[in-house]
Each structure stands twice: as C-alpha cells, then as structure tokens.
PDB file of N, CA and C in Angstrom:
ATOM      1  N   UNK A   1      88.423 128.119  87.815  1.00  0.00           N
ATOM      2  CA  UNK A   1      87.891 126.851  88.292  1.00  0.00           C
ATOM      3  C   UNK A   1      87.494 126.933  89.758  1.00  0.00           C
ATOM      4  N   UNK A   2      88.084 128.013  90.414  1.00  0.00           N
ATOM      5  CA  UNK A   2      87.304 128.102  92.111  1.00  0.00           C
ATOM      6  C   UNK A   2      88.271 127.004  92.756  1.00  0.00           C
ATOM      7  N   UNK A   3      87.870 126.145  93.677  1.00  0.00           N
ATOM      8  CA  UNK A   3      88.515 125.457  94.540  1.00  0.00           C
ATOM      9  C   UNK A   3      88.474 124.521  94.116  1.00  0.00           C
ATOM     10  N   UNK A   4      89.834 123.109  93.775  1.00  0.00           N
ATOM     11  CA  UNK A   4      89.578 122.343  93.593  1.00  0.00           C
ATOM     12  C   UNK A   4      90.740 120.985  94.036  1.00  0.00           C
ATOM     13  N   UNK A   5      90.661 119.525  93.468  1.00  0.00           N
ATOM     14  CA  UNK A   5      91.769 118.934  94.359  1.00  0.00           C
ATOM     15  C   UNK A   5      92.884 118.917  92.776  1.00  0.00           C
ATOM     16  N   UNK A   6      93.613 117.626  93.233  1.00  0.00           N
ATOM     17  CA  UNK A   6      94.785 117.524  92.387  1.00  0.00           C
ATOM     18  C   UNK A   6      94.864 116.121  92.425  1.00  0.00           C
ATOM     19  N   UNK A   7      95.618 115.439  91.212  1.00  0.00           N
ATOM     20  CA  UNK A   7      95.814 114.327  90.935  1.00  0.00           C
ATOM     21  C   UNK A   7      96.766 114.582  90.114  1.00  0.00           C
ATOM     22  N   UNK A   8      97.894 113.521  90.811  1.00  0.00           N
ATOM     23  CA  UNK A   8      99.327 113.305  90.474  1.00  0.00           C
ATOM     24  C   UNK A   8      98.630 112.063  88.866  1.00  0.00           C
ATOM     25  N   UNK A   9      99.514 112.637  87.847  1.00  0.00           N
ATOM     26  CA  UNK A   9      99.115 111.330  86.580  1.00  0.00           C
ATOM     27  C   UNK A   9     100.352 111.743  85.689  1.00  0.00           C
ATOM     28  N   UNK A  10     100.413 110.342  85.329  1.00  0.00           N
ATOM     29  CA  UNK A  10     101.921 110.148  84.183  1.00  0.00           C
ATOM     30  C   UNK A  10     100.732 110.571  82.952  1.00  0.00           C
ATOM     31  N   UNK A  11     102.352 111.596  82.063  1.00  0.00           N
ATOM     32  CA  UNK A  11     101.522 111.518  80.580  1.00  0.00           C
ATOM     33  C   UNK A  11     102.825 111.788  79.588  1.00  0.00           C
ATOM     34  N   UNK A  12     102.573 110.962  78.651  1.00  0.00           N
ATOM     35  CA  UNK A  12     103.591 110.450  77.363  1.00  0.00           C
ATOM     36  C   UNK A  12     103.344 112.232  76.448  1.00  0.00           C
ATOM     37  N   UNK A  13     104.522 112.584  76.007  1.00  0.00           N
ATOM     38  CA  UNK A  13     104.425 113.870  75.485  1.00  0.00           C
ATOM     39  C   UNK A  13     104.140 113.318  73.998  1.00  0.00           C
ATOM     40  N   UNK A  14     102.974 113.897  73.294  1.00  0.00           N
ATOM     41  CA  UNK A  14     102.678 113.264  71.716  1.00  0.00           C
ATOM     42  C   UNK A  14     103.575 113.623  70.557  1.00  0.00           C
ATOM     43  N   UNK A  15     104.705 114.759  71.082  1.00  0.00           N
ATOM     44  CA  UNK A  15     105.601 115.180  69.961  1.00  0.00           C
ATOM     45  C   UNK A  15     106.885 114.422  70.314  1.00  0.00           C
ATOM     46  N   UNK A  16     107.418 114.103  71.462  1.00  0.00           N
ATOM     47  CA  UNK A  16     108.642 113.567  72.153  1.00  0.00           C
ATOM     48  C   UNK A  16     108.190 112.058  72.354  1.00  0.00           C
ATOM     49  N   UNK A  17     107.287 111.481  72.680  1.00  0.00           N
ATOM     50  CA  UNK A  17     106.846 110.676  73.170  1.00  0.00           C
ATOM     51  C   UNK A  17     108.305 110.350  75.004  1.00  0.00           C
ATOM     52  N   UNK A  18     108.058 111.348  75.246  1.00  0.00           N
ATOM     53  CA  UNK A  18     108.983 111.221  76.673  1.00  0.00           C
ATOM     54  C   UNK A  18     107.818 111.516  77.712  1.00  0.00           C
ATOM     55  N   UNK A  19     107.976 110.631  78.819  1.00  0.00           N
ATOM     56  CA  UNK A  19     106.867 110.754  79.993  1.00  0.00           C
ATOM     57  C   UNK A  19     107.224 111.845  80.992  1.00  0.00           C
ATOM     58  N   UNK A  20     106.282 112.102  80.965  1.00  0.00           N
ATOM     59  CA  UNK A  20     106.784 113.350  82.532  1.00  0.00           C
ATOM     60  C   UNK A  20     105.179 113.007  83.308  1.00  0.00           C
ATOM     61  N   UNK A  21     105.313 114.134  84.119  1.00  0.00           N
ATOM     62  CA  UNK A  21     104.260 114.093  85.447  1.00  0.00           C
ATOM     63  C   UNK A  21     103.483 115.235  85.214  1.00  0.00           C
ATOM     64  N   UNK A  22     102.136 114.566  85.529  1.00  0.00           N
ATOM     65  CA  UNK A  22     101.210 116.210  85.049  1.00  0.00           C
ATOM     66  C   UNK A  22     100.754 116.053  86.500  1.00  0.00           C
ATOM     67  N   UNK A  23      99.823 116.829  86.529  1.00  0.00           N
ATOM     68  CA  UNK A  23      99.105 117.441  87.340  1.00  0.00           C
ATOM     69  C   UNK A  23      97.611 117.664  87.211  1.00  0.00           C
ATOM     70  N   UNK A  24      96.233 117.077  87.392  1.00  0.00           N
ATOM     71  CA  UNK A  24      95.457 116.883  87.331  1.00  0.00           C
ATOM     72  C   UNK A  24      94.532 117.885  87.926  1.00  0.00           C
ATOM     73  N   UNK A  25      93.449 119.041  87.620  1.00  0.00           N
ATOM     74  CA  UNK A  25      92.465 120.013  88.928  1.00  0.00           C
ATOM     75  C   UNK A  25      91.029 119.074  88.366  1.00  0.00           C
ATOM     76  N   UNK A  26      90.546 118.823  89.733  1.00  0.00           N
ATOM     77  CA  UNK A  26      89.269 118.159  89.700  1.00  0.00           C
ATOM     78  C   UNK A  26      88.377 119.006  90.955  1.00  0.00           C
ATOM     79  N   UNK A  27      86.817 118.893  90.396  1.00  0.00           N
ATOM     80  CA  UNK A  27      85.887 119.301  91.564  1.00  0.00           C
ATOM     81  C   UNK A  27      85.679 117.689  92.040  1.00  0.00           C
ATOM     82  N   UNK A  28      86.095 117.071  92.943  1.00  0.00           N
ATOM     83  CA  UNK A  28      84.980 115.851  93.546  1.00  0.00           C
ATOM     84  C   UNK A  28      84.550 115.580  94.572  1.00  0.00           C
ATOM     85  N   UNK A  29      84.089 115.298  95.854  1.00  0.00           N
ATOM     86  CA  UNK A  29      84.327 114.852  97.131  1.00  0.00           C
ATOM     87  C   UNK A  29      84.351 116.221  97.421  1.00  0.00           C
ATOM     88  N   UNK A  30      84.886 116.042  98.707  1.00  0.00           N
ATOM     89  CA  UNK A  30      85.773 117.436 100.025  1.00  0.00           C
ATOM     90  C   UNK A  30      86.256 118.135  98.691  1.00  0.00           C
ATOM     91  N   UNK A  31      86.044 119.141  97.747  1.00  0.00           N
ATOM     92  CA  UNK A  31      86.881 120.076  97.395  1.00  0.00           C
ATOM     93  C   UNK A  31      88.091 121.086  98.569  1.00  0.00           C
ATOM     94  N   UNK A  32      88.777 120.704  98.817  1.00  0.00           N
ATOM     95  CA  UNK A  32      89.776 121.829  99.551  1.00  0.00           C
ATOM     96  C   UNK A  32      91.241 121.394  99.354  1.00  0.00           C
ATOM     97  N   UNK A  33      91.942 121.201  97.664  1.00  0.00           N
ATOM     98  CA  UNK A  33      93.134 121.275  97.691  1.00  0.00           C
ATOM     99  C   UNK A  33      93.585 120.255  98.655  1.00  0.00           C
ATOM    100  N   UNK A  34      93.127 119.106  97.991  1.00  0.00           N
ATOM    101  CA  UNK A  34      93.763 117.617  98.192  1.00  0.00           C
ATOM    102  C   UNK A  34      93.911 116.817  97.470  1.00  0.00           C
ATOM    103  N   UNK A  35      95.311 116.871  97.601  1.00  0.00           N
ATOM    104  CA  UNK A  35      96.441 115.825  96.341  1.00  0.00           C
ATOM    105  C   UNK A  35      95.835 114.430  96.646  1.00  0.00           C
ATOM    106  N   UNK A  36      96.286 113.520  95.426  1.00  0.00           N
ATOM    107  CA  UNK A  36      95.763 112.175  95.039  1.00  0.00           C
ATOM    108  C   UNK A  36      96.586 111.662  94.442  1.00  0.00           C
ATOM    109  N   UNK A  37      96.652 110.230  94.876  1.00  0.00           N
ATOM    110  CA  UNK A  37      97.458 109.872  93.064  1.00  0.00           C
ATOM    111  C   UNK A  37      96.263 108.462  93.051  1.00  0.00           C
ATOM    112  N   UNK A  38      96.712 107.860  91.864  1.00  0.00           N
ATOM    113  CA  UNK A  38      95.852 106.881  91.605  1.00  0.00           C
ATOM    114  C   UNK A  38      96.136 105.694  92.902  1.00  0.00           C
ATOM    115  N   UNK A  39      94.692 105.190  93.049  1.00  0.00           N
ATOM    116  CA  UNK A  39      94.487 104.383  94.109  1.00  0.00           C
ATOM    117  C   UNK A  39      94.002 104.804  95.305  1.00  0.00           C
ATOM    118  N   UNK A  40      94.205 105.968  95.166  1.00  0.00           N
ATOM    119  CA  UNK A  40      93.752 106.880  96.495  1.00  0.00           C
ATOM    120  C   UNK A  40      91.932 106.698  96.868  1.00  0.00           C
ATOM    121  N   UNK A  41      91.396 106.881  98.159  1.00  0.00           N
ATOM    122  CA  UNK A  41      90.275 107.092  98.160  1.00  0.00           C
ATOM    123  C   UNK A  41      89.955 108.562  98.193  1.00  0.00           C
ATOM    124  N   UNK A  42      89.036 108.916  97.572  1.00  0.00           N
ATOM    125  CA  UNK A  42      88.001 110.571  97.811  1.00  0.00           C
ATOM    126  C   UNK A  42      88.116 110.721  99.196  1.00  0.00           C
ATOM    127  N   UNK A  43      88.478 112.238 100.037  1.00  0.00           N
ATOM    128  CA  UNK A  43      87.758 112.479 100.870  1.00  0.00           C
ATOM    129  C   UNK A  43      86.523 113.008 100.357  1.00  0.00           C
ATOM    130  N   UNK A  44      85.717 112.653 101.385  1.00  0.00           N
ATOM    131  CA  UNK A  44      84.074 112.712 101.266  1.00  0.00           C
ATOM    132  C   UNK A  44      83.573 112.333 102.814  1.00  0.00           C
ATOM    133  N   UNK A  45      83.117 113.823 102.693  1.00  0.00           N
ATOM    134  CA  UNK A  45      82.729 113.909 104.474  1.00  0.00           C
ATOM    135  C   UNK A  45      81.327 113.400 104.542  1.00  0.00           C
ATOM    136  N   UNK A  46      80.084 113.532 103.517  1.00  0.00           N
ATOM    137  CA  UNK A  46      79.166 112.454 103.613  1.00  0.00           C
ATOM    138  C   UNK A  46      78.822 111.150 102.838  1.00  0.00           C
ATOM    139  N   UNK A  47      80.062 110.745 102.537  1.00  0.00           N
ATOM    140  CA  UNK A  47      80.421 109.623 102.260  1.00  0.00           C
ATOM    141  C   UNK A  47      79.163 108.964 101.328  1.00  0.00           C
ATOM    142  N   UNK A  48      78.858 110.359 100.281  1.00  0.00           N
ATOM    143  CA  UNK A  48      77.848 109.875  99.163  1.00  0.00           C
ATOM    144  C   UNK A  48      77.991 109.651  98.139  1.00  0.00           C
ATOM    145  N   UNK A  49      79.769 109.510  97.652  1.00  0.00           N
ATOM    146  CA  UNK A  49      80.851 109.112  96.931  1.00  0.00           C
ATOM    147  C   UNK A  49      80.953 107.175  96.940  1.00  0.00           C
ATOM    148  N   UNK A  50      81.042 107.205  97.979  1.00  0.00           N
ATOM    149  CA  UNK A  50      81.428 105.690  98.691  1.00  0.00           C
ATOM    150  C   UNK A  50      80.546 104.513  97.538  1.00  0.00           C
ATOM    151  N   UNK A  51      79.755 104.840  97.375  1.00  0.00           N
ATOM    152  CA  UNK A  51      78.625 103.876  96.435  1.00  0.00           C
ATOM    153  C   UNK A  51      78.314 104.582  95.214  1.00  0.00           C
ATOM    154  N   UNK A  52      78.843 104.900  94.437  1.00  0.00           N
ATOM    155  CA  UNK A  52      78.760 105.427  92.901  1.00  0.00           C
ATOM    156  C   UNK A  52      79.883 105.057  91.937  1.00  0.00           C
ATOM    157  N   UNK A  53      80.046 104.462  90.769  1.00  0.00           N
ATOM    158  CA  UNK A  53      80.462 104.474  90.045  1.00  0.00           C
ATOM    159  C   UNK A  53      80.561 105.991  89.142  1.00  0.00           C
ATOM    160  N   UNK A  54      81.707 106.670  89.151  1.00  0.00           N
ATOM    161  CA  UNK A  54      81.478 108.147  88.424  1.00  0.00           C
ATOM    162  C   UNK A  54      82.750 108.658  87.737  1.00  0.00           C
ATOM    163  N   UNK A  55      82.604 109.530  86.730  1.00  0.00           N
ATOM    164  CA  UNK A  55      83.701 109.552  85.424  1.00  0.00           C
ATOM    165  C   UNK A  55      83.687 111.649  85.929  1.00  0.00           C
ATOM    166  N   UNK A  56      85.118 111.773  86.189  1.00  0.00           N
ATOM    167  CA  UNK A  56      85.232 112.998  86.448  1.00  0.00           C
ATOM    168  C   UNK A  56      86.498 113.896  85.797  1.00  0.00           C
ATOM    169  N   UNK A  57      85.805 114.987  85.421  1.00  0.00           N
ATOM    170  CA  UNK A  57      86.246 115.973  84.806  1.00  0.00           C
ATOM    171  C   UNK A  57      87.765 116.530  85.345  1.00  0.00           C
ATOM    172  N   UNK A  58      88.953 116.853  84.743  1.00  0.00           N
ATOM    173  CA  UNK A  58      90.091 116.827  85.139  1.00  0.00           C
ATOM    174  C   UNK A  58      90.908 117.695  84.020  1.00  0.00           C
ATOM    175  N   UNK A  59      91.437 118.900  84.188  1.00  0.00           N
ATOM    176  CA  UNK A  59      91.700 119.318  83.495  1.00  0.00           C
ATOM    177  C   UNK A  59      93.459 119.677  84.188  1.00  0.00           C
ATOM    178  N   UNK A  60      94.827 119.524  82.871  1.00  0.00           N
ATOM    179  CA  UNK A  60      96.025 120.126  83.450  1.00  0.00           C
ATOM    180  C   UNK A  60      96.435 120.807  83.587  1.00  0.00           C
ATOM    181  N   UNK A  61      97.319 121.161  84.942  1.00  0.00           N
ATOM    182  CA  UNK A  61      97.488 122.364  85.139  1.00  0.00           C
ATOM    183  C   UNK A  61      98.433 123.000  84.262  1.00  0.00           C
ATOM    184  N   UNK A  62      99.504 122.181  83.690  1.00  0.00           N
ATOM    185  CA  UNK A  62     100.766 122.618  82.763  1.00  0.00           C
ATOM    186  C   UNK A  62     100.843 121.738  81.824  1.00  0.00           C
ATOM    187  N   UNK A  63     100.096 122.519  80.415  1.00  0.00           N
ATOM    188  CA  UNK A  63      99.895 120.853  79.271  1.00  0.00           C
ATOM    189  C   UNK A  63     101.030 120.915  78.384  1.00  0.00           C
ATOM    190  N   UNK A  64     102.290 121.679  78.658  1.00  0.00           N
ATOM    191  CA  UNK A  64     103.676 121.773  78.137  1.00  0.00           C
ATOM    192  C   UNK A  64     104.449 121.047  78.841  1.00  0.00           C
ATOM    193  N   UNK A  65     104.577 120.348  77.594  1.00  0.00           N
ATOM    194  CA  UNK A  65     105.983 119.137  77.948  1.00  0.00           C
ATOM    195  C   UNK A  65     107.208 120.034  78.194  1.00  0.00           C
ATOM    196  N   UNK A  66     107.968 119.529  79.443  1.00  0.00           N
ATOM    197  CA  UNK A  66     109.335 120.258  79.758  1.00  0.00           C
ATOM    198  C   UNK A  66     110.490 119.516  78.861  1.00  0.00           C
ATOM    199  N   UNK A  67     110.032 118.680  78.416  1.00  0.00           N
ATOM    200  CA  UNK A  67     111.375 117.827  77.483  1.00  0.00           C
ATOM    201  C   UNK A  67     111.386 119.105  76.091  1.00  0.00           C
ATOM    202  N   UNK A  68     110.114 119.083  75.151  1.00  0.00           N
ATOM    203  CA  UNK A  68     110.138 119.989  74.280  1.00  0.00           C
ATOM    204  C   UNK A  68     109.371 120.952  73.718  1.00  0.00           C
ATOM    205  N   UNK A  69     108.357 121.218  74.751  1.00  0.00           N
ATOM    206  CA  UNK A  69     107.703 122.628  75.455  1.00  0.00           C
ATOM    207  C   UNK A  69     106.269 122.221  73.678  1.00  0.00           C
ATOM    208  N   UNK A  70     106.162 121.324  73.807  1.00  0.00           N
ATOM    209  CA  UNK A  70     105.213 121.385  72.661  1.00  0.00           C
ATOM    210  C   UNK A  70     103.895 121.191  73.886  1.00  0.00           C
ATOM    211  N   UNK A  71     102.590 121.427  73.174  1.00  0.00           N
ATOM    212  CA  UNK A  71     101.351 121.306  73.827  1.00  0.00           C
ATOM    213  C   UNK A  71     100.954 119.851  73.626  1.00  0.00           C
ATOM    214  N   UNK A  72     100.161 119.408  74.860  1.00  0.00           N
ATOM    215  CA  UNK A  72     100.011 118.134  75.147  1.00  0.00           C
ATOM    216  C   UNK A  72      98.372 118.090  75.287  1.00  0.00           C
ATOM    217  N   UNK A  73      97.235 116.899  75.394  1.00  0.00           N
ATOM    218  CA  UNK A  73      96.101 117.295  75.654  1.00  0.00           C
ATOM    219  C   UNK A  73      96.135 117.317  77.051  1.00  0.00           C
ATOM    220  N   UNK A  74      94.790 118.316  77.406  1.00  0.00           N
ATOM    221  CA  UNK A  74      94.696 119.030  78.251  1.00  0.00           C
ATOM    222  C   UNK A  74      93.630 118.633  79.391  1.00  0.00           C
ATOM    223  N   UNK A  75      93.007 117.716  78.874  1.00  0.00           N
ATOM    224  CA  UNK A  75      91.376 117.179  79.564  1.00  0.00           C
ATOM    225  C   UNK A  75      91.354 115.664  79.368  1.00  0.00           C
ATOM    226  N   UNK A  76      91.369 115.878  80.557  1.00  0.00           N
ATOM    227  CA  UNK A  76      91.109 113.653  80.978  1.00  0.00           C
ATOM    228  C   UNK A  76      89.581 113.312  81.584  1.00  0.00           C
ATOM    229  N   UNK A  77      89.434 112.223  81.665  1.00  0.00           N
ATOM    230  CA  UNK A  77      88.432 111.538  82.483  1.00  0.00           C
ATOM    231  C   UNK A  77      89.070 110.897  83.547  1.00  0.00           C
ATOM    232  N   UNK A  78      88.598 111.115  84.831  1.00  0.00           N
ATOM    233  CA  UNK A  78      89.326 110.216  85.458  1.00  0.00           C
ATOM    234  C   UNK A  78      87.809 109.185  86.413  1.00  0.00           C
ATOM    235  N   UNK A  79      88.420 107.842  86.732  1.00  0.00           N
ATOM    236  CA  UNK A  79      87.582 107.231  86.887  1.00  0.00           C
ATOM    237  C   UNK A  79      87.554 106.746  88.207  1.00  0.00           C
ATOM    238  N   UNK A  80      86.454 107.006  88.804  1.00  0.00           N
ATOM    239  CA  UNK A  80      85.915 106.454  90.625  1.00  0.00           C
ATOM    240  C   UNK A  80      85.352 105.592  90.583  1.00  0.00           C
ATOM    241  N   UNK A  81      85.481 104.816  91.290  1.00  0.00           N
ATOM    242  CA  UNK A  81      84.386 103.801  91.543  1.00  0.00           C
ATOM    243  C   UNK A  81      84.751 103.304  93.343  1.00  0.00           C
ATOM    244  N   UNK A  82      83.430 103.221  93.989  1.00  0.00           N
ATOM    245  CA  UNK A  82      83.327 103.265  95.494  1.00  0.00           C
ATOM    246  C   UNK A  82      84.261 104.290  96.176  1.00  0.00           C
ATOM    247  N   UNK A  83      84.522 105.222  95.650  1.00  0.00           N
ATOM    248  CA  UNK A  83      84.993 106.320  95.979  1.00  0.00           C
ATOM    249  C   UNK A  83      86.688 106.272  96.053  1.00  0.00           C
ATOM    250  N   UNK A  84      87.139 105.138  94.866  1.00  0.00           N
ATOM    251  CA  UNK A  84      88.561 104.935  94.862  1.00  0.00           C
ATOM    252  C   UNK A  84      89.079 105.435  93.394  1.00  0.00           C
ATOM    253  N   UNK A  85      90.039 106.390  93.495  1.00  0.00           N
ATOM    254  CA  UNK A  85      90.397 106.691  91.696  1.00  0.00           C
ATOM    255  C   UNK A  85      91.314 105.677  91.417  1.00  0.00           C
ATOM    256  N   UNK A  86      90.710 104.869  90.261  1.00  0.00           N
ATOM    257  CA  UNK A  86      91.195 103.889  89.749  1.00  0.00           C
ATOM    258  C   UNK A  86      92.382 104.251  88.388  1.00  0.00           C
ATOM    259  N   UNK A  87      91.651 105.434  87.708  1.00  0.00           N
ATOM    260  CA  UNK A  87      92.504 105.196  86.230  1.00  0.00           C
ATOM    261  C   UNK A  87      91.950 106.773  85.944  1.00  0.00           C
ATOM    262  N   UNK A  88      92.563 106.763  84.462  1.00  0.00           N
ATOM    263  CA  UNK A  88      92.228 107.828  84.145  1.00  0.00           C
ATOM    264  C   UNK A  88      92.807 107.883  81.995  1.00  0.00           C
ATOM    265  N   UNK A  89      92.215 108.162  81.665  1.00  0.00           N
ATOM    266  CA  UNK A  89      92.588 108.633  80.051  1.00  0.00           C
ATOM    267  C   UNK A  89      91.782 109.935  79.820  1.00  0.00           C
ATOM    268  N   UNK A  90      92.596 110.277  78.221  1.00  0.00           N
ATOM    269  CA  UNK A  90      91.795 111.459  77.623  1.00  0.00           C
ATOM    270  C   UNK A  90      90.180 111.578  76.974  1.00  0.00           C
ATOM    271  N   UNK A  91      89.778 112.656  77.174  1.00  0.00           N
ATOM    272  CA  UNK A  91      88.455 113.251  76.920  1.00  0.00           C
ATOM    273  C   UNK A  91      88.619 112.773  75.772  1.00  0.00           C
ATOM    274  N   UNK A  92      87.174 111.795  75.070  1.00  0.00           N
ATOM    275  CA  UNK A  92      86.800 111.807  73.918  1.00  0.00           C
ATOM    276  C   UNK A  92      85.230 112.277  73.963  1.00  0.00           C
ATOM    277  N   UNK A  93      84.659 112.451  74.409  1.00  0.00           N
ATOM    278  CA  UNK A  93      83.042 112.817  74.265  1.00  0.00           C
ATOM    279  C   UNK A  93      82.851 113.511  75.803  1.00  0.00           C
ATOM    280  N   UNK A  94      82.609 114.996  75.663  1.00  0.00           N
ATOM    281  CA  UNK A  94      82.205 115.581  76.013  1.00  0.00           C
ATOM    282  C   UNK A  94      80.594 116.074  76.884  1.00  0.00           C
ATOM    283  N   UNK A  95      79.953 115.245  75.962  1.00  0.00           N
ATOM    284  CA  UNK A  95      78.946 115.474  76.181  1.00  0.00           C
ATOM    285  C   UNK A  95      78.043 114.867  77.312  1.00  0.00           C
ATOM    286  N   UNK A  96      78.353 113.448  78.141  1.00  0.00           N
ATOM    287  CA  UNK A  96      77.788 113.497  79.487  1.00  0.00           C
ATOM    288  C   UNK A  96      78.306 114.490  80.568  1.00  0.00           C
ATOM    289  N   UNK A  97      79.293 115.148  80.049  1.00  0.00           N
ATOM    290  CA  UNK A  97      78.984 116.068  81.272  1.00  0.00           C
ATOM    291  C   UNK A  97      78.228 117.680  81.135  1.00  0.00           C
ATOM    292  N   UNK A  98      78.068 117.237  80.263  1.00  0.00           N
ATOM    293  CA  UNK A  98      77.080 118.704  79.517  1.00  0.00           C
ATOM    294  C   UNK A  98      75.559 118.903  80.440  1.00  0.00           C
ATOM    295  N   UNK A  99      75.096 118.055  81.338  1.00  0.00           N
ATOM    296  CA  UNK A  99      74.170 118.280  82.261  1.00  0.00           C
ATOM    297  C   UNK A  99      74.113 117.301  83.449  1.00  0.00           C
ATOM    298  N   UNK A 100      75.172 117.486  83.972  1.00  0.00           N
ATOM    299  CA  UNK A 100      75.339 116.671  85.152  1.00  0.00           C
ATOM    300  C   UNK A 100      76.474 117.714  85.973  1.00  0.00           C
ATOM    301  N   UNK A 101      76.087 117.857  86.980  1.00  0.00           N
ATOM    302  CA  UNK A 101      76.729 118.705  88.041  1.00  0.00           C
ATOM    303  C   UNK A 101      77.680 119.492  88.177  1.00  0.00           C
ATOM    304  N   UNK A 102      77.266 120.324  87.376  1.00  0.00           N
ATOM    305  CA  UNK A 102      77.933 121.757  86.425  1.00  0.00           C
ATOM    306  C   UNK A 102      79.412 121.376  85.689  1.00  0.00           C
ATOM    307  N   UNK A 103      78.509 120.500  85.034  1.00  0.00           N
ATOM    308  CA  UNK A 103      80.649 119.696  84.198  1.00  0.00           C
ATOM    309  C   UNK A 103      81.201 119.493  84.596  1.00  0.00           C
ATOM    310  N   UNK A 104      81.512 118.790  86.202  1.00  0.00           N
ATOM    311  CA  UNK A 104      82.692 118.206  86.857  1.00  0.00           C
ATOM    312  C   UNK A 104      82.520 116.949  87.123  1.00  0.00           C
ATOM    313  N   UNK A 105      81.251 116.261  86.872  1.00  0.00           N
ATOM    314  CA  UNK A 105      81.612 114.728  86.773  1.00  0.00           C
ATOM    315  C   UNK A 105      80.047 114.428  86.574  1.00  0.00           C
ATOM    316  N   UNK A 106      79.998 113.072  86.042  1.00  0.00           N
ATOM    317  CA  UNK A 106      78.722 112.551  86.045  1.00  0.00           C
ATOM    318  C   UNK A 106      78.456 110.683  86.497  1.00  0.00           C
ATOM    319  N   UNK A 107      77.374 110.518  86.923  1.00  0.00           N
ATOM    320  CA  UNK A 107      77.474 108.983  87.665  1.00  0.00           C
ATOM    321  C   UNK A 107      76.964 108.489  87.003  1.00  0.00           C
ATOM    322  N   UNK A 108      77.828 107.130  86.399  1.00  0.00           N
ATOM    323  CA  UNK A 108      77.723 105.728  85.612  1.00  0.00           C
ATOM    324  C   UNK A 108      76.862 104.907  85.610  1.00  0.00           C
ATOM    325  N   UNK A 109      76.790 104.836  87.259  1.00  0.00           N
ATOM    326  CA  UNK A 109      76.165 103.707  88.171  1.00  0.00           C
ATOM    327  C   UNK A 109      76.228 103.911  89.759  1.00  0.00           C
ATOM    328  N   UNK A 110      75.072 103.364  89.893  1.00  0.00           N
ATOM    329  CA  UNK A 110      74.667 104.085  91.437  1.00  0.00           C
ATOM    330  C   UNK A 110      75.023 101.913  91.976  1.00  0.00           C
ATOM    331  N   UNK A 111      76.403 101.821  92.691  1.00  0.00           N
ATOM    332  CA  UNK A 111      76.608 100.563  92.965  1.00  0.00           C
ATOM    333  C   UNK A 111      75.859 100.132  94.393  1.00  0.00           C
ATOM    334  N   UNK A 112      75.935  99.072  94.650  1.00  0.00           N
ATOM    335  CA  UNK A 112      75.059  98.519  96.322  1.00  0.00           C
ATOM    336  C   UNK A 112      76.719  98.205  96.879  1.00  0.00           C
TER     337      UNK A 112
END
C-alpha cells in the first residue's frame, strides 16, 4: 500500500459477536502516517479536501479477532465530508472506486 494514514474504528467480531478495535490504512489528504479517529479533520496542506463530500477506501490492518482469532471483513468505506471523517461501514460495491484516483477514494459531491 506505500504510505498511508490510520483510523482508529470499533468492529463487532461476526463469529463472537465481541467488539474490539481495528485499525483502519487509508490514502487521503497529507498521506504521512497520521492517526484519526472518527470526528477528526484530514490533514490537507492544500486544503482541496475542505469542500468535497468523498467515500474512502480503508482497508485492516489485523482482520483477526483476538477474542477468537476467526477472520473478520477486511474493507470499509469510510466517509468525509468538508474534510471531517464522520462514519464509516463495510464495502458493498466496489466499483466507484474502480476509476477514481487509483482506488483510494472517490468524490460524491463537490460541496460550496
């Protein structure tokens, strides 16, 4: 994946249903290995983040539950808007990011 940030996210294990803490790698903003958790704003040094609505690619770093080491899904969406990560759930359709800025995120809406 090259350089990328991190996002702290709760996730329910689908065999245990016990919550633990994943770990989120995203390209967005400032790529240089900067943690997030939800609510956070993007760094973004030309602040061309700030006004977009955009759905970004997020894949975990450890998709084994430590309660009972079963595999968990692995690929989320996580969601920006004015350059604040709001939320985040799992990948169901793949395919807008299939030509939008080499599969690491694509924009919704260009907001005022």
């Amino acid at each position: 994946m090259g350089a990328f940030n991190t996002l702290s996210i709760g996730i329910k294990c689908s065999n245990c249903l016990k919550d633990f803490e994943g770990i989120l790698q995203f390209k967005f903003g400032d790529v240089r290995q900067y943690h997030y958790k939800i609510g956070d704003k993007i760094k973004d040094s030309d602040h061309c983040f700030d006004h977009i609505d955009a759905i970004v690619y997020g894949t975990v770093e450890d998709k084994k539950c430590p309660h009972c080491n079963s595999i968990n899904i692995e690929e989320f969406d996580i969601f920006i808007k004015y350059g604040l990560i709001l939320s985040y759930s799992p990948i169901f359709d793949f395919r807008p990011y299939l030509n939008e800025y080499e599969g690491n995120y694509y924009i919704k809406n260009k907001l005022v």
